[in-house]
C-alpha atoms as a PDB file:
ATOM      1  CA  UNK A   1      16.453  -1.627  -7.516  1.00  0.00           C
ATOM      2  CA  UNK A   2      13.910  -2.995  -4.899  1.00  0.00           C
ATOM      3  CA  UNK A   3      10.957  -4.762  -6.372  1.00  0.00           C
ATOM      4  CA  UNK A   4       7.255  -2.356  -5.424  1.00  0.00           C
ATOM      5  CA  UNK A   5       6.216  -4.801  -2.160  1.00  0.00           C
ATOM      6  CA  UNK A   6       2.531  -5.268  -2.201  1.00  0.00           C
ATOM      7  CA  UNK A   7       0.516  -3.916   1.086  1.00  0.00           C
ATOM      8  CA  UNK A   8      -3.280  -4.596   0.378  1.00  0.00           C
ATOM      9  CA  UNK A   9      -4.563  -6.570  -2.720  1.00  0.00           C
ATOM     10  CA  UNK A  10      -7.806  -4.899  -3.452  1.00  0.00           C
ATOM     11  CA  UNK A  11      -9.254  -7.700  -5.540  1.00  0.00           C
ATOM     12  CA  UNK A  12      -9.235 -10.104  -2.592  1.00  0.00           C
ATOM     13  CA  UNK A  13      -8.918  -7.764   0.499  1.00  0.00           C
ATOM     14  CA  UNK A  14     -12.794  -7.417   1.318  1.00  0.00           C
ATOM     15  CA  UNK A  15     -12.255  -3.949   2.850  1.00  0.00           C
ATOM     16  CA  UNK A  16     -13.917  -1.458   2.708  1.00  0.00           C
ATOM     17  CA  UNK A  17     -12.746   2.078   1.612  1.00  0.00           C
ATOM     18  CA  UNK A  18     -12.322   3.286   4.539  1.00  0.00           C
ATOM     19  CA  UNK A  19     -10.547   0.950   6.313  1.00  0.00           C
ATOM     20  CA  UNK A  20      -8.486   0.843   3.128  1.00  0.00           C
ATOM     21  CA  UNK A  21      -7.054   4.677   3.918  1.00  0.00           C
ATOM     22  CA  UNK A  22      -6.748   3.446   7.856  1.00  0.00           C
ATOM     23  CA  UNK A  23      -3.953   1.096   6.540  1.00  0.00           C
ATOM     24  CA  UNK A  24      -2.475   3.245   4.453  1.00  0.00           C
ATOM     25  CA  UNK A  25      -2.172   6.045   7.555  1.00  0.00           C
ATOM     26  CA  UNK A  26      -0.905   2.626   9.779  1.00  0.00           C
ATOM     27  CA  UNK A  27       1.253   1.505   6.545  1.00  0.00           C
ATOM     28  CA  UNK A  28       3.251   5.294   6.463  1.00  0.00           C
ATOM     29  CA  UNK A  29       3.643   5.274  10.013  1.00  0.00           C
ATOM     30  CA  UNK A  30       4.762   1.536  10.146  1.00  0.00           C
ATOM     31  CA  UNK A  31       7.102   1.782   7.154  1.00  0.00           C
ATOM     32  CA  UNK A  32       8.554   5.568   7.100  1.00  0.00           C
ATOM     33  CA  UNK A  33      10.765   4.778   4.595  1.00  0.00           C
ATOM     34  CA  UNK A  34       8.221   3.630   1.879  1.00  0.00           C
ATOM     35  CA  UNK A  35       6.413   5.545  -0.431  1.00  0.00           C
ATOM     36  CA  UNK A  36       2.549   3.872  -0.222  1.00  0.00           C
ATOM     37  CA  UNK A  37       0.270   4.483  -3.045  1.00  0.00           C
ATOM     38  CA  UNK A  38      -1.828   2.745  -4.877  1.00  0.00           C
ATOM     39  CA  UNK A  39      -0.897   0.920  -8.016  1.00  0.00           C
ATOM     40  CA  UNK A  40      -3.623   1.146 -10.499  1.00  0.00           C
ATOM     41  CA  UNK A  41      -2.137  -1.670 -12.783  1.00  0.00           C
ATOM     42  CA  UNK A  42      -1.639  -3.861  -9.838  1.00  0.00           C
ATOM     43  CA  UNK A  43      -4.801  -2.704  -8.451  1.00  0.00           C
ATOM     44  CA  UNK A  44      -3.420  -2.973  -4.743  1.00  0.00           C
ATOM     45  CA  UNK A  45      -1.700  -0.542  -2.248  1.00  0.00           C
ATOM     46  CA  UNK A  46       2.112  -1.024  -2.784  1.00  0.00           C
ATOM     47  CA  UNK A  47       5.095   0.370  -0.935  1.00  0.00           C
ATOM     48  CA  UNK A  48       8.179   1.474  -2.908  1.00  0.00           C
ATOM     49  CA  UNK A  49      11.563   2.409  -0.588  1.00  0.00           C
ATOM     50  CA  UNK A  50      12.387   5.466  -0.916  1.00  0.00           C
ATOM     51  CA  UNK A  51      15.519   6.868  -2.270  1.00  0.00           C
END
């Protein structure tokens, strides 16, 4: 199994919420066959490939 890739660090990113959910929207168009969410342990947006 694929390793979760990480999008957005949110410890270092400087963004604000907002333009956090405007890269997710551009991250689930970009990579359709992803699932984004946010990781709460890693603290960061991640992408996991679907199955």
């Amino acid at each position: 199994m694929e390793p979760d890739k990480i999008f957005i660090d949110i410890k270092t990113c400087g963004l604000t919420l907002a333009q956090v959910l405007e890269e997710v929207e551009r991250l689930k168009k970009e990579y359709p066959d992803y699932e984004i969410f946010l990781d709460g342990d890693a603290y960061a947006v991640v992408g996991r490939r679907r199955i």
